[in-house]
N, C-alpha and C. Protein backbone atom coordinates (compact mmCIF):
# COMPACT_ATOMS: atom_id res chain seq x y z
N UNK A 1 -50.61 -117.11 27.97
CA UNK A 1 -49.77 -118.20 28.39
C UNK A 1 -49.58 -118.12 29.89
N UNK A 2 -49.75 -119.18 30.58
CA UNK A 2 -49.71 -119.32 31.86
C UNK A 2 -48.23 -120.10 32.51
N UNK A 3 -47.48 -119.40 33.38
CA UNK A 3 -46.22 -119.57 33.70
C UNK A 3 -46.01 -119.81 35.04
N UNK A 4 -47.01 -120.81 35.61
CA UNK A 4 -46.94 -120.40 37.25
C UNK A 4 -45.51 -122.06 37.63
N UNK A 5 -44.51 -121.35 37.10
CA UNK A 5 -43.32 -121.96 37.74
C UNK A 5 -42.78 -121.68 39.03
N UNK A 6 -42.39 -122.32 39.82
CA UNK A 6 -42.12 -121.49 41.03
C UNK A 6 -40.57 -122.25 41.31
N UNK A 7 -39.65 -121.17 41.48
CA UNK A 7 -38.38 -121.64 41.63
C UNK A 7 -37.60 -121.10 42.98
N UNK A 8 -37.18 -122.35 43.43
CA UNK A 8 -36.75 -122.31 44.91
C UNK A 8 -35.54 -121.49 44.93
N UNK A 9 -35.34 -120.70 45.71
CA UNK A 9 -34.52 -119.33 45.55
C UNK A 9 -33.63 -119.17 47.02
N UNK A 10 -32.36 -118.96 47.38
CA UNK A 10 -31.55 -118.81 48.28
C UNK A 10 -32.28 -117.44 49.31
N UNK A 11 -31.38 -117.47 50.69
CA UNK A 11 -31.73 -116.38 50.38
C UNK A 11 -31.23 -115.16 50.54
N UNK A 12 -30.64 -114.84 49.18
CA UNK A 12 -30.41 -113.65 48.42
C UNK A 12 -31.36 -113.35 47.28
N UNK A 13 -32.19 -114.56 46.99
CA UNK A 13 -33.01 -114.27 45.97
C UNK A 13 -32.61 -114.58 44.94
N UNK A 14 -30.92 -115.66 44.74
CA UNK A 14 -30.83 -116.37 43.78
C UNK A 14 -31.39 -117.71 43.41
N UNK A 15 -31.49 -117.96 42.41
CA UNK A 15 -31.92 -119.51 42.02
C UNK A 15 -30.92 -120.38 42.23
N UNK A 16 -31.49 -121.33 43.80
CA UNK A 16 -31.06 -122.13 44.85
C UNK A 16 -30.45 -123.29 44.13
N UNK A 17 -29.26 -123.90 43.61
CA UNK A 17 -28.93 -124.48 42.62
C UNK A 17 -28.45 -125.59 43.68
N UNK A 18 -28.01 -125.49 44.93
CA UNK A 18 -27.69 -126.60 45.48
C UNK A 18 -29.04 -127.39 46.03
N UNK A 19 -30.01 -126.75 46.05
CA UNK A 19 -31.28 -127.85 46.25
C UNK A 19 -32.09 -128.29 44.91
N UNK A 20 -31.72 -127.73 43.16
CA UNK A 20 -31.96 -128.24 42.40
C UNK A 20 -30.85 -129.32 41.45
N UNK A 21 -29.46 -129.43 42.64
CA UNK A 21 -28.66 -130.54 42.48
C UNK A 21 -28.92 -131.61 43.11
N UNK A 22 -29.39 -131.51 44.36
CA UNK A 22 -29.58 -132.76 45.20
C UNK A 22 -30.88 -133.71 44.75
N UNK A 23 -31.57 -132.47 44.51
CA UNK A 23 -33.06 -133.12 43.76
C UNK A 23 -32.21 -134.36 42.28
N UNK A 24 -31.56 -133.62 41.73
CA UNK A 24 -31.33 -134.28 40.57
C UNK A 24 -30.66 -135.56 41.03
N UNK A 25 -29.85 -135.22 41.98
CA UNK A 25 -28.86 -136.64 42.39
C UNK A 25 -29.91 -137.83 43.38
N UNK A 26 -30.97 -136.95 43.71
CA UNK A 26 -32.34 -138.00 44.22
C UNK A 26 -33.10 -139.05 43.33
N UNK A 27 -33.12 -137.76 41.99
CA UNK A 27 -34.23 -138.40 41.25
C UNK A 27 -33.53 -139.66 40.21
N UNK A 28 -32.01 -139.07 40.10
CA UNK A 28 -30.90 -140.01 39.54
C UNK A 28 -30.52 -141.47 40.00
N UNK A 29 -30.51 -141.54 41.54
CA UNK A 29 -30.40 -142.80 42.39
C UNK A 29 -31.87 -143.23 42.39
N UNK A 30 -32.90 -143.11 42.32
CA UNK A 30 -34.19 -143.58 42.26
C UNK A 30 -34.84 -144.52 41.15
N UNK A 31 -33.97 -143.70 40.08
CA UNK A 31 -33.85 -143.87 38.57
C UNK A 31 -32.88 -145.49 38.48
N UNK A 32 -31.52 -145.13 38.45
CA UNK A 32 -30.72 -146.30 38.35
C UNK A 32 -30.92 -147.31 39.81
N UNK A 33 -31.74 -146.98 40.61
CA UNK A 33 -31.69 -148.15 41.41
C UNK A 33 -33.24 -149.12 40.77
N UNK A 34 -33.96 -148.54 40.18
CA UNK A 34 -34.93 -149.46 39.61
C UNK A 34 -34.40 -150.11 38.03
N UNK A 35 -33.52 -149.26 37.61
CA UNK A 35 -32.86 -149.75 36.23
C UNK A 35 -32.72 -151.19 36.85
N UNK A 36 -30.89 -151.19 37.66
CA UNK A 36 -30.24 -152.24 37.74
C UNK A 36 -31.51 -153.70 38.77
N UNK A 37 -32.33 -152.91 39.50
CA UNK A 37 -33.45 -154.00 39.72
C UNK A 37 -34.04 -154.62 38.56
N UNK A 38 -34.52 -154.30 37.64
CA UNK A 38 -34.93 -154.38 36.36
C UNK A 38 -34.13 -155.50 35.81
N UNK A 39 -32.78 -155.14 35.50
CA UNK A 39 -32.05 -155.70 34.71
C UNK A 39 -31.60 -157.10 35.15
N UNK A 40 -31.50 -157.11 36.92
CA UNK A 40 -30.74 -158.12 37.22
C UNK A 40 -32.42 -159.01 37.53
N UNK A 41 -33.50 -158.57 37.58
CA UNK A 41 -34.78 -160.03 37.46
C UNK A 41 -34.70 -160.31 36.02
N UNK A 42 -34.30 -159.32 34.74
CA UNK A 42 -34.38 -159.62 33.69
C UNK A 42 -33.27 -160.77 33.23
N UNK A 43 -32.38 -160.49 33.83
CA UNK A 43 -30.77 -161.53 33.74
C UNK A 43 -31.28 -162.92 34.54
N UNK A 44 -32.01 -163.09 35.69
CA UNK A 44 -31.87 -163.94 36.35
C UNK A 44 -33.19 -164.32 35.34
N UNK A 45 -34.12 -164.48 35.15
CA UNK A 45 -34.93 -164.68 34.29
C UNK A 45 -34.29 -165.52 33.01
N UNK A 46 -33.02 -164.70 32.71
CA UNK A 46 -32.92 -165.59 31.18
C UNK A 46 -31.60 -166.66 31.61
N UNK A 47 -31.21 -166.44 32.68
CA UNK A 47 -30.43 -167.16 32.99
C UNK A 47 -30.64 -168.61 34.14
N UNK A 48 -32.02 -168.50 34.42
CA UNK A 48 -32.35 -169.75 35.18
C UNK A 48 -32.65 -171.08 34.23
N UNK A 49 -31.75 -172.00 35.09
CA UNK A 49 -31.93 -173.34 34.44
C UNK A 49 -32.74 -174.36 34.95
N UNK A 50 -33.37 -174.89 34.41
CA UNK A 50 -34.53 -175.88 34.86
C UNK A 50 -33.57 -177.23 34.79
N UNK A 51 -33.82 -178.09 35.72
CA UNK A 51 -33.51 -179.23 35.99
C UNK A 51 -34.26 -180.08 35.27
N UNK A 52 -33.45 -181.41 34.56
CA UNK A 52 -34.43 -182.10 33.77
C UNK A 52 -35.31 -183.00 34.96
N UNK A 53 -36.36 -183.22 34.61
CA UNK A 53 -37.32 -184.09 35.47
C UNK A 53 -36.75 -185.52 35.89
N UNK A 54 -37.10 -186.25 36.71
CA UNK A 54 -36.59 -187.41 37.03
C UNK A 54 -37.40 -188.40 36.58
N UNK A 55 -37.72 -189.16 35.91
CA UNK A 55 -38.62 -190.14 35.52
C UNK A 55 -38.17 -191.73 35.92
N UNK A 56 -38.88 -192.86 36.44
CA UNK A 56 -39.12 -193.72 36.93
C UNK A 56 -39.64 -194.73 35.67
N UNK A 57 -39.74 -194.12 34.36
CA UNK A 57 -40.25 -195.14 33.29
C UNK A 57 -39.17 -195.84 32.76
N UNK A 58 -38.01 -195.07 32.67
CA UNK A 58 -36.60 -195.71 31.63
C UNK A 58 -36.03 -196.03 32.76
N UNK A 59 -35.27 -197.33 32.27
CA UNK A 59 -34.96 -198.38 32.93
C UNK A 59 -33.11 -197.98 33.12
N UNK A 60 -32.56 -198.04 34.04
CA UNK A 60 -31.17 -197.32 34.24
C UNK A 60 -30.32 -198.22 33.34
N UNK A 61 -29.26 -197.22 32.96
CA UNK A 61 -27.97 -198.00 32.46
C UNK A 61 -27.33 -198.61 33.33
N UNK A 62 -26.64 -199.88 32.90
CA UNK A 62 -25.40 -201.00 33.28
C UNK A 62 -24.21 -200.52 32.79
């Protein structure tokens, strides 16, 4: 079994937990900023209204 993990380490030689928080809070805002992009073309999508056409054949009301 091959284990070539490599973990970013302080240095004291502990496992560097404030640069595998920031990573997370990177990969987290990267994440929900394409969600809510997503969601709001998906909203505007179901929420656009088409204008009825104007037609020149029917004769106006009196």
């Amino acid at each position: 079994m091959n284990n070539d993990i490599e973990l970013h380490t302080d240095k004291d030689g502990n496992i560097d937990t404030a640069y595998y928080i920031d990573q997370a809070h990177q990969l987290r805002s990267e994440y929900l900023g394409e969600l809510y992009t997503s969601v709001a073309s998906k909203l505007k999508a179901l929420l656009r209204l088409e204008l009825p056409k104007i037609t020149t054949s029917r004769p106006a009301h009196h």
